[in-house]
Protein backbone atom coordinates (compact mmCIF):
# COMPACT_ATOMS: atom_id res chain seq x y z
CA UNK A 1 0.00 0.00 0.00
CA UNK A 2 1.42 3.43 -0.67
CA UNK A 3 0.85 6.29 1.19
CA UNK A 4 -0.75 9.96 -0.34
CA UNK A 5 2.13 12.01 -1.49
CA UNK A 6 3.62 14.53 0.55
CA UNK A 7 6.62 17.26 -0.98
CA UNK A 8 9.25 16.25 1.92
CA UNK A 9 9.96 12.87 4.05
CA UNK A 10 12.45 13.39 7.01
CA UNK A 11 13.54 9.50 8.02
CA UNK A 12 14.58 9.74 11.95
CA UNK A 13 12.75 12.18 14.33
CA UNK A 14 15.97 12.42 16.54
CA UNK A 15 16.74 16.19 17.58
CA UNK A 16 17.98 16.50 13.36
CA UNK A 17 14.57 15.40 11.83
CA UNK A 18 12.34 17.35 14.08
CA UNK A 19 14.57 20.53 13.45
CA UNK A 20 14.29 20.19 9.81
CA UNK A 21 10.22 19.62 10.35
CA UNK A 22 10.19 22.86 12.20
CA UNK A 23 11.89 25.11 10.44
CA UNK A 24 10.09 23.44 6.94
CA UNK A 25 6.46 23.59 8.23
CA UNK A 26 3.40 21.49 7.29
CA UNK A 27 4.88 20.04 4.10
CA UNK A 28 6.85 17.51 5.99
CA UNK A 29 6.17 14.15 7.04
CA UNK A 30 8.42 12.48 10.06
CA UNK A 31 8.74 8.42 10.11
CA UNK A 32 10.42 7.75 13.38
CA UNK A 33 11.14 4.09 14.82
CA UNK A 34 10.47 4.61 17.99
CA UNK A 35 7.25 5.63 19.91
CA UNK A 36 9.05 8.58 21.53
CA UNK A 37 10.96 10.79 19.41
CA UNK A 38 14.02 12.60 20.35
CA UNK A 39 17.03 10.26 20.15
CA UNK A 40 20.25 10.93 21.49
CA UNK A 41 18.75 14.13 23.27
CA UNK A 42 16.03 11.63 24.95
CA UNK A 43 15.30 11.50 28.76
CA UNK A 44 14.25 8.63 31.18
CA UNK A 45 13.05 7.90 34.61
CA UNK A 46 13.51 5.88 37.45
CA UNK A 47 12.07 6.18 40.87
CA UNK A 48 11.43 10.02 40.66
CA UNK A 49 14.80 10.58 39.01
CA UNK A 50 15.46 11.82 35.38
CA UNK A 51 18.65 11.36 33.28
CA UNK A 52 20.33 12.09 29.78
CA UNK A 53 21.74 9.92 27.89
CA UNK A 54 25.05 11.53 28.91
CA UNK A 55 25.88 15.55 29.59
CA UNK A 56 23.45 17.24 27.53
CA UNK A 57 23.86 20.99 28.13
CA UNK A 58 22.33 24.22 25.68
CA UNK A 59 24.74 26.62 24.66
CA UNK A 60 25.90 27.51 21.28
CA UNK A 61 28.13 30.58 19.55
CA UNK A 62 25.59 30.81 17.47
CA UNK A 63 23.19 33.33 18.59
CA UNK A 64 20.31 32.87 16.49
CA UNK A 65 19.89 28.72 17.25
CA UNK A 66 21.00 29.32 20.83
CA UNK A 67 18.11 32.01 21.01
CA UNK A 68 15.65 29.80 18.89
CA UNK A 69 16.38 27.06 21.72
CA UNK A 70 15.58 29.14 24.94
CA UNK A 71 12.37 30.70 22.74
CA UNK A 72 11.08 27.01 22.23
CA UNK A 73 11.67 26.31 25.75
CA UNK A 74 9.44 29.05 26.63
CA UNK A 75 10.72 29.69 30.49
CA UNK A 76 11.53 26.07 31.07
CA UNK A 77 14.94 27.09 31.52
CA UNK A 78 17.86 27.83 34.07
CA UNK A 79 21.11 29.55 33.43
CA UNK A 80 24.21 27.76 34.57
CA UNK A 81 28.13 28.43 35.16
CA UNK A 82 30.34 25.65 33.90
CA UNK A 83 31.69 23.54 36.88
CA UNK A 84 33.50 20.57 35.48
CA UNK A 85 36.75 19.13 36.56
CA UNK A 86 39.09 16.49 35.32
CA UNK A 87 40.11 13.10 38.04
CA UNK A 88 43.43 13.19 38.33
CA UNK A 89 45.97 11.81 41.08
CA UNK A 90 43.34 11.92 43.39
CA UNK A 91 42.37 15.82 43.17
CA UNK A 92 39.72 17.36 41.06
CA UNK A 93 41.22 19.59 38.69
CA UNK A 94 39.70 22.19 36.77
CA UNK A 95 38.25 21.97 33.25
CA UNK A 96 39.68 22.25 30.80
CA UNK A 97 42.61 20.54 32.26
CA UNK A 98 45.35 23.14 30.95
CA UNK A 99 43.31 25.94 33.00
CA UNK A 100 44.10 24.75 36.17
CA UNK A 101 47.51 23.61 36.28
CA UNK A 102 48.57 25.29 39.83
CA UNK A 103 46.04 22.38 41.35
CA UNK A 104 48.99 19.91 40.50
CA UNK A 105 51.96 18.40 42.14
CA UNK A 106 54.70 20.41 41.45
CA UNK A 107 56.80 18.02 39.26
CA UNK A 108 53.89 17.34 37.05
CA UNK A 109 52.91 21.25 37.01
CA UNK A 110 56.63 22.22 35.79
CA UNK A 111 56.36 19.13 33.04
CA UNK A 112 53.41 20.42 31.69
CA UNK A 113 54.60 23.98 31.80
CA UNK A 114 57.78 23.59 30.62
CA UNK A 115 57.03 21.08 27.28
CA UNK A 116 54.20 23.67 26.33
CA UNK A 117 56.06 26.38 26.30
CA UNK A 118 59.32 24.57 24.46
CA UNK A 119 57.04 22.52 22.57
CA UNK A 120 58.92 21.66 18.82
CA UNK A 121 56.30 20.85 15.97
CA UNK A 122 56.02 17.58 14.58
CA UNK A 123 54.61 16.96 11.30
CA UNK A 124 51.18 16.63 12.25
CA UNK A 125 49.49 13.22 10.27
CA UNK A 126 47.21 12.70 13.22
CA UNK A 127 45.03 12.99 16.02
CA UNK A 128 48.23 12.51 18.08
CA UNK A 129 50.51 14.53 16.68
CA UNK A 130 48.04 17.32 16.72
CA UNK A 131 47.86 16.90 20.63
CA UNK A 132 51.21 17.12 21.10
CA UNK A 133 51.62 20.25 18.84
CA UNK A 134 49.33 22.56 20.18
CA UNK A 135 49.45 21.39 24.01
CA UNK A 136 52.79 20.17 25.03
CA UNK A 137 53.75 16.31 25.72
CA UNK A 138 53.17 16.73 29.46
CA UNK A 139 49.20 17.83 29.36
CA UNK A 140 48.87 15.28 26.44
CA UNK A 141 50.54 12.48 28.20
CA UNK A 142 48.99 12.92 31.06
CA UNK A 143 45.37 13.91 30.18
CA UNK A 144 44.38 13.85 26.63
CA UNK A 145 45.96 11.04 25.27
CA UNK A 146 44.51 8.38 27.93
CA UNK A 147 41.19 10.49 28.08
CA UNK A 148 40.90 10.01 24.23
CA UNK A 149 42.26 6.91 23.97
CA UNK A 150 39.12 5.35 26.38
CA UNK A 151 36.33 7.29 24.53
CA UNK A 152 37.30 7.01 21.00
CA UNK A 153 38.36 2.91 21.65
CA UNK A 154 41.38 3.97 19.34
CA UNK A 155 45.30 5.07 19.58
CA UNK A 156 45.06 9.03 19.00
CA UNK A 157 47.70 8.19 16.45
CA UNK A 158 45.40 6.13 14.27
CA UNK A 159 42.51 9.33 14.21
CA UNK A 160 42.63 11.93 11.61
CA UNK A 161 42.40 15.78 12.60
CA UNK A 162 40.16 17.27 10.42
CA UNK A 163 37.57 17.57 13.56
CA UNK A 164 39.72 18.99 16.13
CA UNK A 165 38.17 22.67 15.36
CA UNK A 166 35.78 21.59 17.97
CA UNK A 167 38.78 21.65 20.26
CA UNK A 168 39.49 24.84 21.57
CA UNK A 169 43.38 25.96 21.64
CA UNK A 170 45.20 27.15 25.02
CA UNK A 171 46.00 30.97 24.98
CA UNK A 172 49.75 30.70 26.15
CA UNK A 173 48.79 33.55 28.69
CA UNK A 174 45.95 31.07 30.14
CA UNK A 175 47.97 28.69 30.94
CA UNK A 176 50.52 30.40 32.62
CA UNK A 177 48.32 32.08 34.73
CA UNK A 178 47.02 28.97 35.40
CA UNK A 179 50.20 27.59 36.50
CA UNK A 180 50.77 30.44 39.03
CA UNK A 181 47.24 29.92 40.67
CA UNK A 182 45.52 32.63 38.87
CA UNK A 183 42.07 31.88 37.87
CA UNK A 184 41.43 31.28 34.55
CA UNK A 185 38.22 29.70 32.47
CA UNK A 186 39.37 28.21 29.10
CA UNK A 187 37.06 28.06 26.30
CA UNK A 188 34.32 31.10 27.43
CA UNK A 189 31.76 29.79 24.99
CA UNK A 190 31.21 27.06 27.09
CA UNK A 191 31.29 28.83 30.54
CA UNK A 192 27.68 29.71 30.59
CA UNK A 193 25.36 27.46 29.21
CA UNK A 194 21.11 26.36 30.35
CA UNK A 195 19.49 23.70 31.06
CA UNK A 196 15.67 22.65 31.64
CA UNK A 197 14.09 23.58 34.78
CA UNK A 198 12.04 20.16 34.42
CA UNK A 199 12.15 17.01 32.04
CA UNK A 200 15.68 16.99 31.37
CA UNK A 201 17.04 17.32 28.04
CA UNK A 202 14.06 15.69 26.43
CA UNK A 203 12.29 19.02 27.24
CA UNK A 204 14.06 20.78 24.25
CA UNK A 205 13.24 18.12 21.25
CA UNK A 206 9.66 17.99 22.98
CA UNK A 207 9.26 21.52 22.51
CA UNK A 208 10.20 21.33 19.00
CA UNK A 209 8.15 18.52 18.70
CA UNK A 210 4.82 20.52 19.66
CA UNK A 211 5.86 23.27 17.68
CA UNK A 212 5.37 20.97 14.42
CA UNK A 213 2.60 21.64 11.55
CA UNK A 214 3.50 18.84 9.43
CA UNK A 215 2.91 14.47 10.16
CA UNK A 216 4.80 12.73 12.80
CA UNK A 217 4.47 8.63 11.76
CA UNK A 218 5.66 6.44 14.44
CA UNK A 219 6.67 3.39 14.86
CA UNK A 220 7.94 2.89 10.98
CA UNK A 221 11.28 0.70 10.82
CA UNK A 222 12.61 2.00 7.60
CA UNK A 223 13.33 -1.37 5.27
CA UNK A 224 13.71 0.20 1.74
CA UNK A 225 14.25 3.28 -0.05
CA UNK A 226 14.09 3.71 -3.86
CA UNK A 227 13.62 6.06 -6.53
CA UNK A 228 10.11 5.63 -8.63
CA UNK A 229 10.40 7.84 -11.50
CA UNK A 230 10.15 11.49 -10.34
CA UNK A 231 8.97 10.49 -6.52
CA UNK A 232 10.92 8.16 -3.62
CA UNK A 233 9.26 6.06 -2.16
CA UNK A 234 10.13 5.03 1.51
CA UNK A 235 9.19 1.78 2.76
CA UNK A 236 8.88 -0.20 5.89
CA UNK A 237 7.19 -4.51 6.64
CA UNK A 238 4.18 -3.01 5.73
CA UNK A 239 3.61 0.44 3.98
CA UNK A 240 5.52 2.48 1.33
CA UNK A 241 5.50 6.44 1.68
CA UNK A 242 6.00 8.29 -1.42
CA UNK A 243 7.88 12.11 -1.44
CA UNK A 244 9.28 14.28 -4.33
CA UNK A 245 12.18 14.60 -1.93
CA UNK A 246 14.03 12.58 0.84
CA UNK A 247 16.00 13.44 4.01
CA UNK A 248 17.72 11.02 6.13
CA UNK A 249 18.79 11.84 9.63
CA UNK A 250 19.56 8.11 10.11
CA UNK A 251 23.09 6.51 10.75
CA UNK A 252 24.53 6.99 7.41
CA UNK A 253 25.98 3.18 6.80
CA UNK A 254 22.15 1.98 7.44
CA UNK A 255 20.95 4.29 4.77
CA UNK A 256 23.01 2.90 2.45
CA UNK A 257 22.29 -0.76 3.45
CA UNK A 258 18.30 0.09 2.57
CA UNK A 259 19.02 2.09 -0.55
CA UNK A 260 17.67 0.46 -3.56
CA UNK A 261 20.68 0.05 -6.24
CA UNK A 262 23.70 1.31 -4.61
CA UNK A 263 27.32 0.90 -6.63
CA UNK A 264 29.26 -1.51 -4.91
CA UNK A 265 32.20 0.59 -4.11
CA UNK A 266 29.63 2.96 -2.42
CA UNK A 267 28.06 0.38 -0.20
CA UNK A 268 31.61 -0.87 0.73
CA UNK A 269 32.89 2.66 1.48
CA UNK A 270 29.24 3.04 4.26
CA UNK A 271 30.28 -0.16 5.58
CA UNK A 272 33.80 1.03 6.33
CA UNK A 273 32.80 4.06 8.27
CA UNK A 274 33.02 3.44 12.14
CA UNK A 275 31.25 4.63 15.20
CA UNK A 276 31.30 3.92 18.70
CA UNK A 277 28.37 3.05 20.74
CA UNK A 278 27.56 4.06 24.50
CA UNK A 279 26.43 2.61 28.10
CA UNK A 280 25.05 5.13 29.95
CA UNK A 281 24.63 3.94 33.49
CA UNK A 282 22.03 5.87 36.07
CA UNK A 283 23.04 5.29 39.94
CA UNK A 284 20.18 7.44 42.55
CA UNK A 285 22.85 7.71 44.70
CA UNK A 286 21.93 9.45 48.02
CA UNK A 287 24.83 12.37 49.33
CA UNK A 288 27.13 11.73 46.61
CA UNK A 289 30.81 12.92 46.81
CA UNK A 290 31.16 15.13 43.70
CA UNK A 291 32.30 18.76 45.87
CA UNK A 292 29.76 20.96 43.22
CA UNK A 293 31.21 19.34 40.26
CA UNK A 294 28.34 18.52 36.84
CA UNK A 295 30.76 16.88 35.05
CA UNK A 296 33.83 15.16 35.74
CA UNK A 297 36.30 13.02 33.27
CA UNK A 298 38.32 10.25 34.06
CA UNK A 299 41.26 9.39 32.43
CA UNK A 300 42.20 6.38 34.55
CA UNK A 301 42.69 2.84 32.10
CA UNK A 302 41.64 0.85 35.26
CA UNK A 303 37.92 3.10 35.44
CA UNK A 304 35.08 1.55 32.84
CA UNK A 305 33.48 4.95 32.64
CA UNK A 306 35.11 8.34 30.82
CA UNK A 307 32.85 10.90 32.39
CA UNK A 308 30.34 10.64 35.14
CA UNK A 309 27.53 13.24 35.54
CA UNK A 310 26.12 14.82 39.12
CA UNK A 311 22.62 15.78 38.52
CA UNK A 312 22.42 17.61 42.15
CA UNK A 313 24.30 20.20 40.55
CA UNK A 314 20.62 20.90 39.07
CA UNK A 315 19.00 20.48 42.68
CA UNK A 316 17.81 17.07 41.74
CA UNK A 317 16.74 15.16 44.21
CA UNK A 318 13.92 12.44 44.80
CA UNK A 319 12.12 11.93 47.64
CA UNK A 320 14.23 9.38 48.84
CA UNK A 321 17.40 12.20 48.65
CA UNK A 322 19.15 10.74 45.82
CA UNK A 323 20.09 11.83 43.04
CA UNK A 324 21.08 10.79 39.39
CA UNK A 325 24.91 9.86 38.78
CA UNK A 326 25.00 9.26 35.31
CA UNK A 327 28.50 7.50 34.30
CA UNK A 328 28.96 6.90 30.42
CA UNK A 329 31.35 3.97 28.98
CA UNK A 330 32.45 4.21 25.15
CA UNK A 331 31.85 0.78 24.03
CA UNK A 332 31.22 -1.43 20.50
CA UNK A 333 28.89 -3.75 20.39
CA UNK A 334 29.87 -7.41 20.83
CA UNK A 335 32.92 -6.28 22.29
CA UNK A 336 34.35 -7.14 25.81
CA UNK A 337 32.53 -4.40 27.85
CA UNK A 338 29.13 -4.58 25.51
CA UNK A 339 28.64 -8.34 26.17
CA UNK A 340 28.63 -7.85 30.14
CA UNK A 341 25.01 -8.21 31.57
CA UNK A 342 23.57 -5.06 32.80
CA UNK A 343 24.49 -5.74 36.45
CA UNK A 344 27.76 -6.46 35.86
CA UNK A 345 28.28 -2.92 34.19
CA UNK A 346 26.42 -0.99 36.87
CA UNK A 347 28.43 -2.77 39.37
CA UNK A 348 31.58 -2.02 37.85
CA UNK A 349 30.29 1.44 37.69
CA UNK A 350 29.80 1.77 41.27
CA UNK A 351 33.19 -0.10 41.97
CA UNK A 352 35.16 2.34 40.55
CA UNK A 353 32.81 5.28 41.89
CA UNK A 354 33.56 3.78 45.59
CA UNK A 355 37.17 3.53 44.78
CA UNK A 356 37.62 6.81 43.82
CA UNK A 357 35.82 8.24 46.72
CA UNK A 358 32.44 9.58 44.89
CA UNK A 359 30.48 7.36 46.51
CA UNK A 360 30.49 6.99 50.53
CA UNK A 361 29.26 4.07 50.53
CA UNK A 362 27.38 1.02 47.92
CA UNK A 363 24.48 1.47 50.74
CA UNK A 364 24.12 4.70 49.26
CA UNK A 365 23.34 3.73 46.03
CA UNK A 366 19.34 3.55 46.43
CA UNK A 367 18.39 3.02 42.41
CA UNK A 368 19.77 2.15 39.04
CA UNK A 369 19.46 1.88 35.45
CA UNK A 370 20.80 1.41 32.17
CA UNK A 371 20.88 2.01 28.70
CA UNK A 372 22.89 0.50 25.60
CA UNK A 373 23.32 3.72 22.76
CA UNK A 374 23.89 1.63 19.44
CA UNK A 375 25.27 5.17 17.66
CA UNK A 376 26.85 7.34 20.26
CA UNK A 377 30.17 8.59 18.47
CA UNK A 378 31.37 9.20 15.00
CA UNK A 379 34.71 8.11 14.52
CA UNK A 380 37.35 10.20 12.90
CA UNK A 381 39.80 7.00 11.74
CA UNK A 382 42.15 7.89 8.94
CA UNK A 383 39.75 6.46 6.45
CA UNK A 384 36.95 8.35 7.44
CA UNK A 385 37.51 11.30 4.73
CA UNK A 386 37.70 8.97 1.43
CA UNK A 387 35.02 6.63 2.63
CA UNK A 388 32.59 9.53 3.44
CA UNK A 389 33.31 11.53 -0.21
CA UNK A 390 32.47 8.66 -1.86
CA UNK A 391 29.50 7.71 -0.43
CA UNK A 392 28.26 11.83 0.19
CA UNK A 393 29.47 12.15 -3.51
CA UNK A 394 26.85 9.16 -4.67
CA UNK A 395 24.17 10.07 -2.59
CA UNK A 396 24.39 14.02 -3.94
CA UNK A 397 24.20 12.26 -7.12
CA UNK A 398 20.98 11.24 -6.82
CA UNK A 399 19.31 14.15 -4.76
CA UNK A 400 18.99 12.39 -1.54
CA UNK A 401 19.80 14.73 1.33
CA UNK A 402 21.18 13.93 4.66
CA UNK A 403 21.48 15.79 7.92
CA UNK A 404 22.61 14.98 11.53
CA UNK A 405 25.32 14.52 13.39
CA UNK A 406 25.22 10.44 11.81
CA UNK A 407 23.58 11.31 8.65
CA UNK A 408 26.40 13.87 7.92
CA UNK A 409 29.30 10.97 9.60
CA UNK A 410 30.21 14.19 11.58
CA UNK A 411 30.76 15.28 15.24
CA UNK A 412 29.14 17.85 15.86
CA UNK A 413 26.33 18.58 19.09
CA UNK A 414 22.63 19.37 18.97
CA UNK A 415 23.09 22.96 18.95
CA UNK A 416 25.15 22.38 15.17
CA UNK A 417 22.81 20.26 14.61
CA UNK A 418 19.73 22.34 14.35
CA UNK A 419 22.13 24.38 12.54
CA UNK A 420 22.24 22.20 9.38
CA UNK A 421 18.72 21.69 9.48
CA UNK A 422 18.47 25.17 9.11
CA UNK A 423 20.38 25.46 6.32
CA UNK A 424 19.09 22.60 4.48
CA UNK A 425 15.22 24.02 5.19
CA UNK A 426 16.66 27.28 3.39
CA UNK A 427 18.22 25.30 0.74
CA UNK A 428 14.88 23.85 -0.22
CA UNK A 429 13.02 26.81 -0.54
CA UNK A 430 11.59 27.06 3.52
């Protein structure tokens, strides 16, 4: 059975297709897998506590989205100052890491110091080198490289660098200020940011979810998409959709694995492209140990978990007086960490949270919860480039458009995000 035709279908009503439906207007139509739309910015609950799935914040440099997300929240909203830190030799020290290098031991404050400020260039072929160039071997050795190393799943050396504008670069001045104690904040974009007063980060793709004119069709599990003379026509086990034009906000190597036709070359280049997926564990842990802190990352090999989230730094509480600690493990499926049972994750989780002295004590711990993220990450291997130009160079070939942080293969947060869908609306004439 086909479906009446409609100008525009979005595929995926994650934070990109809903966007893309608001800023296009009635003459969309969503078809979203799930029953709850939202995606990666989705919330959940458990025992009067709400999470993310991982450290969803809303700020942006650019005004006009940043201002178009605190209009749609209409009040639902609460300012923030970044409080973050990074775990390391058992002291909290400041984020971003090269900001606060007066909280370190002496020996490890001159090494850093010292190598960034007589820091000779390499040639700069990776993720690695690029490190090393524009921080020093003693903040890279000691920070980013194991930090990276744990949520990428990948040597730094074996990444490419055409991503790391989303880095930003230490001001020489910065950082010695911050090696003689005087205060400094890093990367001011990200000082102040918002968050919802209630629902958690779901509360932004549900607002642009009720401010939609055009379909919303749930529960369709995409199966085939094809070209039918003029039209597409988008299919699932038991309908088939039909559009004079296509967007996919789906993960791009699944796209290509329902496309109708596709040249081999271009179906082995999707294939090739690699992500990482995510366990986001939930503890409702009562008093825990975090000194203020949101977020804090952890660099340590023998931790599961890369960064760990304090939701009291919101005021949440249940009535019970806990509170979400949200801890987030890179993993792939099948591999050694994915194939654990849920308990045996958690409880690593709160292992390490113990250990560290975040938790007072497992008592304490009066909830949990977890959830497996198939597409978390987009992975920036040294392949990446020439896989993705061949497949974005085939699919621009036949007019079908993509947008999304995994429809685009690119890194890039909800606020960028919303961005693209912008443009793209404008593109097509809305």
């Amino acid at each position: 059975m086909t479906s009446e035709s409609r100008p525009i279908g979005i595929i995926g009503g994650g934070i990109a297709g809903l966007s893309l439906a608001h800023f296009i207007g009635e003459d969309c139509e969503i078809l979203e897998k799930a029953p709850v739309l939202g995606g990666l910015c989705r919330s959940f609950h458990k025992d009067g506590l709400t999470y993310d799935l991982g450290g969803h914040v809303v700020f942006s440099s650019d005004k006009e989205i940043l201002n178009l997300e605190l209009d749609l929240l209409r009040g639902n909203v609460d300012a923030h100052v970044r409080k973050n830190a990074v775990w390391y030799k058992q002291r909290l020290v400041k984020y971003p890491f090269e900001n606060d290098l007066a909280a370190l031991e002496k020996d490890d404050l001159f090494d850093c110091l010292w190598s960034f400020l007589n820091n000779p260039q390499r040639p700069q072929r990776n993720f690695e080198d690029w490190m090393f160039n524009q921080f020093g071997r003693g903040i890279a050795e000691r920070y980013l490289i194991p930090y990276n190393r744990k949520i990428w799943k990948m040597a730094p050396r074996s990444m490419a660098c055409d991503w790391v504008e989303r880095i930003p670069k230490p001001p020489p001045e910065d950082v010695m200020k911050s090696a003689i104690g005087i205060p400094t904040e890093g990367n001011l974009q990200q000082l102040n940011f918002f968050y919802p007063s209630s629902g958690g980060f779901q509360a932004l793709p549900l607002a642009i979810e009720n401010s939609l004119r055009g379909k919303i069709t749930r529960g369709f599990n995409v199966q085939k998409v094809r070209k039918h003379g003029a039209k597409w026509l988008v299919s699932d086990h038991s309908s088939a959709h039909e559009y004079d034009q296509v967007i996919s906000t789906i993960p791009l190597p699944y796209l290509i694995s329902v496309l109708q036709d596709v040249p081999e070359e271009v179906a082995t280049a999707a294939r090739a492209l690699k992500h990482n997926s995510l366990l986001v564990v939930m503890l409702g842990v009562r008093n825990p140990q975090n000194r203020e802190q949101f977020g804090v990352y952890f660099p340590q090999e023998h931790l599961v978990f890369h960064r760990v989230c304090f939701y009291n730094f919101f005021g949440q509480r249940n009535e019970a007086g806990a509170s979400p600690v949200v801890a987030e493990i890179t993993a792939n499926e099948g591999d050694s960490i994915w194939v654990k049972s849920d308990d045996e994750i958690i409880d690593s989780v709160i292992q390490g949270l113990k250990q560290e002295g975040f938790i007072a004590s497992r008592s304490d711990v009066l909830t949990t919860d977890i959830r497996r993220v198939k597409h978390a990450y987009v992975v920036y291997d040294l392949a990446r480039s020439q896989n993705l130009r061949i497949v974005n160079d085939y699919l621009d070939s036949i007019g079908l458009h993509r947008c999304g942080r995994f429809a685009e293969f690119r890194y890039i947060n909800s606020d960028a995000v919303m961005r693209s869908a912008k443009n793209l609306a404008g593109k097509l004439g809305y």
